[in-house]
C-alpha atoms as a PDB file:
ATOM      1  CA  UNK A   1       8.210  -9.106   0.938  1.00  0.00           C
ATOM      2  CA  UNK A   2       4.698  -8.728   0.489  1.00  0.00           C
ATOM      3  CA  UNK A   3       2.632 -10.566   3.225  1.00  0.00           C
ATOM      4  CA  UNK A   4      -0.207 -12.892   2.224  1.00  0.00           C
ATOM      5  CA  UNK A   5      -2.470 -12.762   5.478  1.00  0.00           C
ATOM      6  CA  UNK A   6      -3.761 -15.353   7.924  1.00  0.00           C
ATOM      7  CA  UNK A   7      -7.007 -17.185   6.633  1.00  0.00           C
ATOM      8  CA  UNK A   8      -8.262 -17.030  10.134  1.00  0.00           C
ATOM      9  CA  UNK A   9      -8.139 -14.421  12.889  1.00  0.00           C
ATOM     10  CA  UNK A  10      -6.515 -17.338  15.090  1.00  0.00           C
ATOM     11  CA  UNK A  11      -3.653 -17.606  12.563  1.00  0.00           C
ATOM     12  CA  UNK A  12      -2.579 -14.193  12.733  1.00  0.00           C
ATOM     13  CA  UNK A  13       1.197 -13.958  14.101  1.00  0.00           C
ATOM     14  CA  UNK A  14       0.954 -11.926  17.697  1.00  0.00           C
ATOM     15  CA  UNK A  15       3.554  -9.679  16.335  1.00  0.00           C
ATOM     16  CA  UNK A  16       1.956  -9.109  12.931  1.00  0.00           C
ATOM     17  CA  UNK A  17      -1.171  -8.311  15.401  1.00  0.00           C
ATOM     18  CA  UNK A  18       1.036  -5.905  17.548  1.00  0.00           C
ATOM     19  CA  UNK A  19       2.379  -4.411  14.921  1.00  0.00           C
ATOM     20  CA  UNK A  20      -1.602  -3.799  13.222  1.00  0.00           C
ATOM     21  CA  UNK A  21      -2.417  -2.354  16.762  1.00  0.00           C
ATOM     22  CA  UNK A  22       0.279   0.230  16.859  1.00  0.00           C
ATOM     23  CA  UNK A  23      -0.482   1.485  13.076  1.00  0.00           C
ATOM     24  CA  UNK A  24       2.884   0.389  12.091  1.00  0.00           C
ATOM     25  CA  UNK A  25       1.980  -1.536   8.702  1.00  0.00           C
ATOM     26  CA  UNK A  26      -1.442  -2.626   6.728  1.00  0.00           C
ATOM     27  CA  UNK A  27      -3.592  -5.060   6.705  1.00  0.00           C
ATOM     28  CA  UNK A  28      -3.532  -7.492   4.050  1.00  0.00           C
ATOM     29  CA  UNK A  29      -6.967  -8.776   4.001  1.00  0.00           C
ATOM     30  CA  UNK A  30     -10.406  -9.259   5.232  1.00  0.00           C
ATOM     31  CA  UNK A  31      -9.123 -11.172   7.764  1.00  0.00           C
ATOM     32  CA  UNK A  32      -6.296  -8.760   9.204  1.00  0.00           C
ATOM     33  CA  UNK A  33      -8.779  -5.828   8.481  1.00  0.00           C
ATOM     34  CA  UNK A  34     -11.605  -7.246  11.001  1.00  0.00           C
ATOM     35  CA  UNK A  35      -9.153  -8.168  13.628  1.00  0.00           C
ATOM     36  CA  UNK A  36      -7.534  -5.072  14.267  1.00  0.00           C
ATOM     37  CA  UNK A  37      -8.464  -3.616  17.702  1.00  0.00           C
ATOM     38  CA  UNK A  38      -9.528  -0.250  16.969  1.00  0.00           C
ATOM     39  CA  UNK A  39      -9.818   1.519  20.109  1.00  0.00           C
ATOM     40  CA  UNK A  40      -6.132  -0.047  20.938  1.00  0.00           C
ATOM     41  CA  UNK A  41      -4.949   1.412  17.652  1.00  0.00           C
ATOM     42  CA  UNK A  42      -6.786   4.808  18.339  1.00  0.00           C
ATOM     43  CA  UNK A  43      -5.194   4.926  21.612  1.00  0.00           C
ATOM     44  CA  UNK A  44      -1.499   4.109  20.192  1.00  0.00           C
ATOM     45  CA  UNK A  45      -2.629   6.734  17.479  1.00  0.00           C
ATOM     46  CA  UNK A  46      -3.365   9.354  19.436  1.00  0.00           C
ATOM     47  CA  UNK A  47      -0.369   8.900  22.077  1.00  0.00           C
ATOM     48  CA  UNK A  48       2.298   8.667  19.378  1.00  0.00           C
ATOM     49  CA  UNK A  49       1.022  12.015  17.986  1.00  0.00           C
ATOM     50  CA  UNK A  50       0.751  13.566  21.763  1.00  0.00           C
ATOM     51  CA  UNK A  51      -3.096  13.998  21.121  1.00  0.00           C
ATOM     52  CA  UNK A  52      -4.158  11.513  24.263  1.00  0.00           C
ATOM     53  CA  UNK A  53      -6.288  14.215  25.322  1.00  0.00           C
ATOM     54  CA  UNK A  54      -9.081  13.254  22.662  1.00  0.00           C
ATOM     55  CA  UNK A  55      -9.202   9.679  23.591  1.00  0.00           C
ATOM     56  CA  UNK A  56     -11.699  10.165  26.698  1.00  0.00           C
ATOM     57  CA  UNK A  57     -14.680  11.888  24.172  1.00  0.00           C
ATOM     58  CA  UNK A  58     -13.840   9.661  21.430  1.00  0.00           C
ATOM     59  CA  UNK A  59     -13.856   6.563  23.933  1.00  0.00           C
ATOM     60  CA  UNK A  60     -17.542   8.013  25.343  1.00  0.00           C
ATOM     61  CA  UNK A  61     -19.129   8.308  21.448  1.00  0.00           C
ATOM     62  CA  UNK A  62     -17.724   4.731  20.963  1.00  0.00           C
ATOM     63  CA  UNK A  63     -19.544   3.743  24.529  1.00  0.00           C
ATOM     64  CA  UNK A  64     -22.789   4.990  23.427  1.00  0.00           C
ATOM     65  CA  UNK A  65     -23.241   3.154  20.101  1.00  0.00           C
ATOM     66  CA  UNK A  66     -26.649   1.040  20.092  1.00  0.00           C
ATOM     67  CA  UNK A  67     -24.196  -1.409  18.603  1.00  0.00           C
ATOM     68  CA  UNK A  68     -20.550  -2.028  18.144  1.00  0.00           C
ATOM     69  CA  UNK A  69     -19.371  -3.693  14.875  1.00  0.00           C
ATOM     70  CA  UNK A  70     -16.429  -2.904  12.961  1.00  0.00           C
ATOM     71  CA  UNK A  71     -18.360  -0.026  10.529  1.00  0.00           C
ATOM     72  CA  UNK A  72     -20.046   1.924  13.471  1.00  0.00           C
ATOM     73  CA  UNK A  73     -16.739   2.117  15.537  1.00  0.00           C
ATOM     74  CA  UNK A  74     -15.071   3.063  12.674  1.00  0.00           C
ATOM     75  CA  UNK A  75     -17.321   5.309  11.930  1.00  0.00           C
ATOM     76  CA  UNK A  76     -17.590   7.011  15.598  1.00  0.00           C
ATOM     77  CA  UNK A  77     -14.142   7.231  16.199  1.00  0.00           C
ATOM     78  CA  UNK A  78     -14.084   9.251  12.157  1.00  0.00           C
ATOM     79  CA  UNK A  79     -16.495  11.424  13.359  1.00  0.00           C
ATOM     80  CA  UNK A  80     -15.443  11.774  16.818  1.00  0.00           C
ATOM     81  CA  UNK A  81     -11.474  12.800  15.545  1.00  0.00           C
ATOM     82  CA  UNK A  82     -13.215  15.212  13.046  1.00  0.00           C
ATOM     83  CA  UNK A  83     -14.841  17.037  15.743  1.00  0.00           C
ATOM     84  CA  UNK A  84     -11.804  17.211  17.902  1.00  0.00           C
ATOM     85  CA  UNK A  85      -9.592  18.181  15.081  1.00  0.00           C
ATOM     86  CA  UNK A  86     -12.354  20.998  14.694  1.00  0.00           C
ATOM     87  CA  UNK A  87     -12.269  22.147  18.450  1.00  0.00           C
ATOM     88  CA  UNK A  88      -8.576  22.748  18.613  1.00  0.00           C
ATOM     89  CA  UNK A  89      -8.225  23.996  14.918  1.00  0.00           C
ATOM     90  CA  UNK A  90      -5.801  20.674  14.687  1.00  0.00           C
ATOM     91  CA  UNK A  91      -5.565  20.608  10.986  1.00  0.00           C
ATOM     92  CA  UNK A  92      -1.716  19.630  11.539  1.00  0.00           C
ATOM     93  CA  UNK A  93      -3.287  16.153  12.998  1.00  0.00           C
ATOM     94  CA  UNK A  94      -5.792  15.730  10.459  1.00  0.00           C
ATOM     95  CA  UNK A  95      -2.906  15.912   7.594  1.00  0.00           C
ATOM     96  CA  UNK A  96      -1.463  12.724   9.801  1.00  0.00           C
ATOM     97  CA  UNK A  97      -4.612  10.696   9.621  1.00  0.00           C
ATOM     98  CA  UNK A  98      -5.182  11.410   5.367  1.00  0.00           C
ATOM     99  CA  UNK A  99      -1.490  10.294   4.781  1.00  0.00           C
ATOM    100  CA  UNK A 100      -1.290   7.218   7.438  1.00  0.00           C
ATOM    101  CA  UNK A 101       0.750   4.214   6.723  1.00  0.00           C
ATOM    102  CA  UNK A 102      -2.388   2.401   8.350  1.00  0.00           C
ATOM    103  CA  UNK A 103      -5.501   1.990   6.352  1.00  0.00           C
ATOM    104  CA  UNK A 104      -7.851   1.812   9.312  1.00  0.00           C
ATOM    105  CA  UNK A 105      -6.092   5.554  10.217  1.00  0.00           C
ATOM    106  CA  UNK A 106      -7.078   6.777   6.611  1.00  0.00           C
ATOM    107  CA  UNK A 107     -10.787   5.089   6.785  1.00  0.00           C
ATOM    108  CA  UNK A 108     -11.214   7.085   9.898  1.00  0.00           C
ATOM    109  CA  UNK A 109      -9.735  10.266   7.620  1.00  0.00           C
ATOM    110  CA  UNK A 110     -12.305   9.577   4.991  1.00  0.00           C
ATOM    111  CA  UNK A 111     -15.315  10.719   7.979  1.00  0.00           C
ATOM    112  CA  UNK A 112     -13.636  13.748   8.671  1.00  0.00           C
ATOM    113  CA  UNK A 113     -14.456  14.686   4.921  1.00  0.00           C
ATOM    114  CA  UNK A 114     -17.384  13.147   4.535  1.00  0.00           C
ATOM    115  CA  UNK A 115     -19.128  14.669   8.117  1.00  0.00           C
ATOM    116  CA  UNK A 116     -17.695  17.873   7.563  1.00  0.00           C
ATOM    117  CA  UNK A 117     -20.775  20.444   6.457  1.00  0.00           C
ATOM    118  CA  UNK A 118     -18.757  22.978   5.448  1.00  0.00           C
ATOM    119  CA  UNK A 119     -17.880  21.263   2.397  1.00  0.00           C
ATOM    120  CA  UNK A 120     -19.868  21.486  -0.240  1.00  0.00           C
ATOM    121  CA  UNK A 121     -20.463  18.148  -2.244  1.00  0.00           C
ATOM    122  CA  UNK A 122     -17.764  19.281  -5.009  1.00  0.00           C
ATOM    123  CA  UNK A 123     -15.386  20.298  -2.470  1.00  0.00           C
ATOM    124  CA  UNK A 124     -16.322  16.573  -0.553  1.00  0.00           C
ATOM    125  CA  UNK A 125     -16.016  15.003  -4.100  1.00  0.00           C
ATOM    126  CA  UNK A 126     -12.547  16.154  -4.959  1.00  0.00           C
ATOM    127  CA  UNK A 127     -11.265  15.591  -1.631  1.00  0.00           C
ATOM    128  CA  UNK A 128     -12.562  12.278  -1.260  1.00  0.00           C
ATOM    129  CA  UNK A 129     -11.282  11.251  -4.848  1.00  0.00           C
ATOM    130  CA  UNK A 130      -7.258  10.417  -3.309  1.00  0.00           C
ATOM    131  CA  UNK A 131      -8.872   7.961  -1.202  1.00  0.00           C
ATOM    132  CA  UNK A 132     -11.433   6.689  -3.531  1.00  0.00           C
ATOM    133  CA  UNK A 133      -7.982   6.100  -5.278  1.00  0.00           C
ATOM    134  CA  UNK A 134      -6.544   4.577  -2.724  1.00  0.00           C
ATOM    135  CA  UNK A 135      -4.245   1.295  -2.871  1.00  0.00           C
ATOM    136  CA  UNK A 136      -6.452  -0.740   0.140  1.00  0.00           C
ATOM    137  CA  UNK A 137      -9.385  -2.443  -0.424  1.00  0.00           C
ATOM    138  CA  UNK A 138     -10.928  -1.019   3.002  1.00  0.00           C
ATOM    139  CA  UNK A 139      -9.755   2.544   2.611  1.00  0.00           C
ATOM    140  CA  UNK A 140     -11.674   2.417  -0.857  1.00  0.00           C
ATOM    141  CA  UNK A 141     -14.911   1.005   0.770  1.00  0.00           C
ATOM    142  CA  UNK A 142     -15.178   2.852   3.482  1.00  0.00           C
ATOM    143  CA  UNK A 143     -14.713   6.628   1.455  1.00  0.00           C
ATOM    144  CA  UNK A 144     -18.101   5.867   0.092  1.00  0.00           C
ATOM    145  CA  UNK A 145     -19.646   4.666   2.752  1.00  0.00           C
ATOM    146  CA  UNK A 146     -18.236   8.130   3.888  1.00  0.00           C
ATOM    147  CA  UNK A 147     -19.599  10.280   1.507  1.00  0.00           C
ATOM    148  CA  UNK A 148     -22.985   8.341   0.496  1.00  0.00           C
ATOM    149  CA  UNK A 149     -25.533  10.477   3.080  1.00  0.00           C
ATOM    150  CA  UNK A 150     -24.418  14.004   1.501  1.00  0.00           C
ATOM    151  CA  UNK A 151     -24.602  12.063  -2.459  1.00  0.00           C
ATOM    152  CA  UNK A 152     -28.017  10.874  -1.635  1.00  0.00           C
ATOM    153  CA  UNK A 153     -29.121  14.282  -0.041  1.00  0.00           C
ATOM    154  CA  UNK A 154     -27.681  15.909  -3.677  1.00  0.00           C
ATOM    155  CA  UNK A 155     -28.435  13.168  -6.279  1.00  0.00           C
ATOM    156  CA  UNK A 156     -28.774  14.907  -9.446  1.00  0.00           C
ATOM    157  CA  UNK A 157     -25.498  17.379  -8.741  1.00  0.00           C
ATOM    158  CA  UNK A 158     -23.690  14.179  -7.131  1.00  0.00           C
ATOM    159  CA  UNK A 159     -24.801  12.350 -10.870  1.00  0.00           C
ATOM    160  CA  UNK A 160     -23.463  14.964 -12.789  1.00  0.00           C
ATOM    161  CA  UNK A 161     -20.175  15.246 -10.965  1.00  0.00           C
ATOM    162  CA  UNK A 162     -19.625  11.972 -10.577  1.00  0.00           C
ATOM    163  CA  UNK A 163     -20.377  11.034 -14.583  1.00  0.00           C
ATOM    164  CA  UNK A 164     -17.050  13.041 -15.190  1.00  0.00           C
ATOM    165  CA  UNK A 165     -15.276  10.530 -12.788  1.00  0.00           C
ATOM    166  CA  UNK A 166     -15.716   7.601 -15.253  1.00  0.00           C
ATOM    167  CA  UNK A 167     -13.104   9.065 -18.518  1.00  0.00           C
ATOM    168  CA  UNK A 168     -10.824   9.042 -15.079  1.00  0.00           C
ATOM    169  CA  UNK A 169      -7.320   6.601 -15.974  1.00  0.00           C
ATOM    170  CA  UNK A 170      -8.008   5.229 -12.533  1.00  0.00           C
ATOM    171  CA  UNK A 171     -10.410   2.265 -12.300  1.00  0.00           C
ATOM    172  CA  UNK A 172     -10.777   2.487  -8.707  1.00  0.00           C
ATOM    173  CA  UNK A 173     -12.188   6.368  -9.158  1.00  0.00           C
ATOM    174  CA  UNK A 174     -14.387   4.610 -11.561  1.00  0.00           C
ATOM    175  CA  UNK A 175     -15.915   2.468  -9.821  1.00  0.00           C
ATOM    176  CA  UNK A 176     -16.052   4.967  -7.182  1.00  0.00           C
ATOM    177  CA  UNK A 177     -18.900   6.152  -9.504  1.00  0.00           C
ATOM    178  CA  UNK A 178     -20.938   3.221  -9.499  1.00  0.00           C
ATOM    179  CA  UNK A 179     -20.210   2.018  -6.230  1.00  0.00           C
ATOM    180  CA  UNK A 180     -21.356   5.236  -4.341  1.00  0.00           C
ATOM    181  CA  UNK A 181     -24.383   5.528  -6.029  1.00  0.00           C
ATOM    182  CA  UNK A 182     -25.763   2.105  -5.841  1.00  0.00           C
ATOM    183  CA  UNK A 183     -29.614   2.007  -5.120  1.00  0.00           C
ATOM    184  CA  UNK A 184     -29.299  -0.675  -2.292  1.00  0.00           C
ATOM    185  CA  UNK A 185     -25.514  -0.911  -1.632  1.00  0.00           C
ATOM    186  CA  UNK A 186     -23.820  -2.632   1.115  1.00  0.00           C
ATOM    187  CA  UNK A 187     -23.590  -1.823   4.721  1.00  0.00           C
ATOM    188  CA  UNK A 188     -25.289   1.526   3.916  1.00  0.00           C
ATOM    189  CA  UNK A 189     -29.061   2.821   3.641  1.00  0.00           C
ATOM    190  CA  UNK A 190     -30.655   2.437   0.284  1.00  0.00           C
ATOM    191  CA  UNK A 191     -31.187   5.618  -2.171  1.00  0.00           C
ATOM    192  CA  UNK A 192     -34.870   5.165  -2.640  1.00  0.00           C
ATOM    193  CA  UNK A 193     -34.695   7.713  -5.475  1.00  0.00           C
ATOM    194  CA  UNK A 194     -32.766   5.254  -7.189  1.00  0.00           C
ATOM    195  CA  UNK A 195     -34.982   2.175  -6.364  1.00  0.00           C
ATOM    196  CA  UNK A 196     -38.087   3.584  -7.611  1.00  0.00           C
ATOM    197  CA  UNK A 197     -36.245   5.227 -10.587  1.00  0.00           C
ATOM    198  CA  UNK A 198     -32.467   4.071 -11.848  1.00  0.00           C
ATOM    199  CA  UNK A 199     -32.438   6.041 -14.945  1.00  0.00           C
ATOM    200  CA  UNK A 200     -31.382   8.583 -12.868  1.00  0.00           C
ATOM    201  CA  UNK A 201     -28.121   6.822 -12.859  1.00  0.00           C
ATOM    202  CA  UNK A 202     -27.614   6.609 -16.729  1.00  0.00           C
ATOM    203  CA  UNK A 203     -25.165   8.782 -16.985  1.00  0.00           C
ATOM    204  CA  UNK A 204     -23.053   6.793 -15.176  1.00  0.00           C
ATOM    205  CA  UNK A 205     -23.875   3.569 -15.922  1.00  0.00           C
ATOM    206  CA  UNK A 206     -24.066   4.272 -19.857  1.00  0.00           C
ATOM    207  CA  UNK A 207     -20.285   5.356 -19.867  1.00  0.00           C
ATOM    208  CA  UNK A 208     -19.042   2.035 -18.258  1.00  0.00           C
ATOM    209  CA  UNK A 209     -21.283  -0.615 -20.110  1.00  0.00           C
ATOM    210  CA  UNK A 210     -17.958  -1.355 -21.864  1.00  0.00           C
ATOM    211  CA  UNK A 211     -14.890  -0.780 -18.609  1.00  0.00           C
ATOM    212  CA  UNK A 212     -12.174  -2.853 -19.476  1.00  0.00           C
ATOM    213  CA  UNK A 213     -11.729  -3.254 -15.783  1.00  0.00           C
ATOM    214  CA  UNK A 214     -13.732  -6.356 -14.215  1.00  0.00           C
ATOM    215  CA  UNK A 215     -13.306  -4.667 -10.743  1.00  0.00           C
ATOM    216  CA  UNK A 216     -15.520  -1.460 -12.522  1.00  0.00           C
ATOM    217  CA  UNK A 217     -17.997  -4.279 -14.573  1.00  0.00           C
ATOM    218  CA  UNK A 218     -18.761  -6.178 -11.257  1.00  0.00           C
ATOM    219  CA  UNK A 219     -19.889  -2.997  -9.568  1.00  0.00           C
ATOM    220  CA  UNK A 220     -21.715  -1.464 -12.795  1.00  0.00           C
ATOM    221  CA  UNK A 221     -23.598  -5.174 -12.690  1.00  0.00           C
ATOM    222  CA  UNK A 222     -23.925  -5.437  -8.894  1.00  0.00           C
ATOM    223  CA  UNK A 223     -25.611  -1.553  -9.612  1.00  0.00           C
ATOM    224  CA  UNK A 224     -28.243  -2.872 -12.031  1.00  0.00           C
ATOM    225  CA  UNK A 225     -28.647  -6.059  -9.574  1.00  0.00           C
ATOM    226  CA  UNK A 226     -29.795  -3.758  -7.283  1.00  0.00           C
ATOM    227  CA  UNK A 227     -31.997  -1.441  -9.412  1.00  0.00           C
ATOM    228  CA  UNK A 228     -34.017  -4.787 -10.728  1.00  0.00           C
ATOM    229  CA  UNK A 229     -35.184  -6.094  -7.284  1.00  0.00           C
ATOM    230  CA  UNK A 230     -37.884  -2.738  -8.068  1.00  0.00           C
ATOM    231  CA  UNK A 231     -37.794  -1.978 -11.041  1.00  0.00           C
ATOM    232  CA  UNK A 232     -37.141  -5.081 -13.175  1.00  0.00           C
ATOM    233  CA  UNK A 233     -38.535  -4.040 -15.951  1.00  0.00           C
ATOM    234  CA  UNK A 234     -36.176  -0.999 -16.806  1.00  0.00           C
ATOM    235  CA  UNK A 235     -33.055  -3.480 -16.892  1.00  0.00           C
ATOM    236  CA  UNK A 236     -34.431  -5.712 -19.056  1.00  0.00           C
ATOM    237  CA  UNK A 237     -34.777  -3.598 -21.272  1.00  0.00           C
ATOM    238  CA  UNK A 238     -31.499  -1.417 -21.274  1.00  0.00           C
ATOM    239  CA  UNK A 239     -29.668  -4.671 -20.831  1.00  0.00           C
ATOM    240  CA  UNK A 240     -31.710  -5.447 -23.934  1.00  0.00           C
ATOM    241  CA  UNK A 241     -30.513  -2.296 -25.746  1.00  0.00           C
ATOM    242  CA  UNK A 242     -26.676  -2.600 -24.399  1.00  0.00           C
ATOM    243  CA  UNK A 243     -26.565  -6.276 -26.137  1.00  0.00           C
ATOM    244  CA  UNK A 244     -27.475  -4.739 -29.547  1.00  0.00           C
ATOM    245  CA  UNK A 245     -25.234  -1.626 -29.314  1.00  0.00           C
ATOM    246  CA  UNK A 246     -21.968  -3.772 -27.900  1.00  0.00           C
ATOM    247  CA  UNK A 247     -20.976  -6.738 -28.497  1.00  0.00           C
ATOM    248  CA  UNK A 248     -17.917  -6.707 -26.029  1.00  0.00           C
ATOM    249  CA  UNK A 249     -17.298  -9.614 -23.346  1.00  0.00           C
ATOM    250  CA  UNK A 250     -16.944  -6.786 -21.108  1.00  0.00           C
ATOM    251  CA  UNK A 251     -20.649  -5.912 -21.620  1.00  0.00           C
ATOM    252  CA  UNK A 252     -21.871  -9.630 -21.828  1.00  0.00           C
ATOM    253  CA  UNK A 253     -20.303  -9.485 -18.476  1.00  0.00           C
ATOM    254  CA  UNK A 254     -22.026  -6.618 -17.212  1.00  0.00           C
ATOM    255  CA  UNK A 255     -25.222  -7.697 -18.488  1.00  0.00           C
ATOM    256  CA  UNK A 256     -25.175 -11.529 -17.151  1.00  0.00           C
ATOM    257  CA  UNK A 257     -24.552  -9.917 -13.715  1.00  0.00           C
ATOM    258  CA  UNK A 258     -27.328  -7.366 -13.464  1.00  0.00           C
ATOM    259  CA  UNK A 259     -30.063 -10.015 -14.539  1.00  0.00           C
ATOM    260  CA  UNK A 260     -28.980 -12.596 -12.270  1.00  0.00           C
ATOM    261  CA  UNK A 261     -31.404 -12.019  -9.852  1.00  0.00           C
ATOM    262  CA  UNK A 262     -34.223 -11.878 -13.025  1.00  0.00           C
ATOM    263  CA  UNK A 263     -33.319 -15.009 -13.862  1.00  0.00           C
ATOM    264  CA  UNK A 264     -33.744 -16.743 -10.571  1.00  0.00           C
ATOM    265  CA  UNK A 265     -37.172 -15.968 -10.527  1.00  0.00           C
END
């Protein structure tokens, strides 16, 4: 049966918690997601899979975070397995963490992709695509956050590659599109290239005026949203040009949602 999730962290069943802890089952929402212990579920990780011996560096790069939330110890402990897996040539271990019943365990997989410089971006890209794909919410979030330093450092390649990405059947890997590139984003450092000029991103943006998929036309709007709060004029005016050239809901959508900050002011 498939679990709804606790509204509150105080609501959450101690064995549902347990069970979250030891990597034995997903989370289910926000909720679930923010309450997992990570260092208790790297620690049952790493014992299960007889790898304790990287728990005492990975506990240290967690120690010496400026600040602990739940993206930056994520993000240390995906950085800190990659460079363990590295040392000891442990790609047996890093197969585990890709196909992990736990999402946190594949969010963590996503850094050892996107921290990894001997990938180029197209080799990043197309292994970062099954988790871009991925079924959780969190596990989808987090492969961009992954990635996002290497797209910014790359824009117009990371543009071109990524324009292919929205024909894909998979609205998730299209989204992946927008949601990567997004001039302000969330959680993440802003792509100032994009701020000062978001044409760049047409080629994305142009092929999904139109996505069927709401979960695609909330980021395409929440993209333009962004790209407004400097350059306003610019999506006035394609916004202008995609309400004579479609006359689709999903467009109206798309368009009401990019100017909403405009129209505040």
């Amino acid at each position: 049966m498939k679990r709804k999730g606790a509204r509150s962290t105080k609501d959450i069943p101690k064995d549902i918690l347990d069970q979250l802890n030891r990597g034995e089952m997903e989370t289910v929402n926000l909720v679930e997601w923010l309450a997992v212990d990570q260092q208790l579920l790297l620690e049952n990780l790493l014992a299960q899979n007889g790898r304790s011996a990287y728990l005492s560096p990975l506990r240290t790069k967690i120690d010496q975070l400026n600040k602990q939330t739940v993206n930056t110890v994520n993000e240390a402990i995906g950085i800190g397995l990659f460079e363990q897996t590295m040392q000891n040539n442990d790609k047996e271990f890093l197969a585990i963490l890709s196909d992990h019943r736990a999402d946190l365990v594949r969010c963590w997989a996503t850094y050892t992709i996107g921290k990894n410089k001997n990938l180029n971006l197209s080799e990043t890209l197309k292994q970062i695509q099954p988790f871009a794909a991925d079924k959780h919410f969190g596990v989808r979030e987090i492969c961009w956050l992954a990635v996002r330093a290497k797209i910014a450092e790359n824009l117009d390649e990371s543009i071109s590659l990524l324009s292919g990405w929205t024909s894909d059947q998979d609205e998730n890997i299209r989204r992946f599109a927008t949601e990567a590139t997004r001039p302000r984003g969330v959680w993440c450092e802003h792509i100032e290239m994009l701020k000062q000029h978001p044409e760049l991103g047409l080629p994305i943006l142009e092929r999904l005026k139109s996505d069927k998929a709401k979960y695609v036309q909330d980021s395409v709007g929440n993209w333009l949203n962004d790209a407004s709060k400097t350059q306003p004029a610019f999506v006035q005016q394609l916004c202008k040009r995609w309400e004579e050239e479609s006359d689709s809901k999903e467009t109206k959508y798309i368009i009401k949602k990019a100017l909403r900050t405009i129209n505040k002011q």
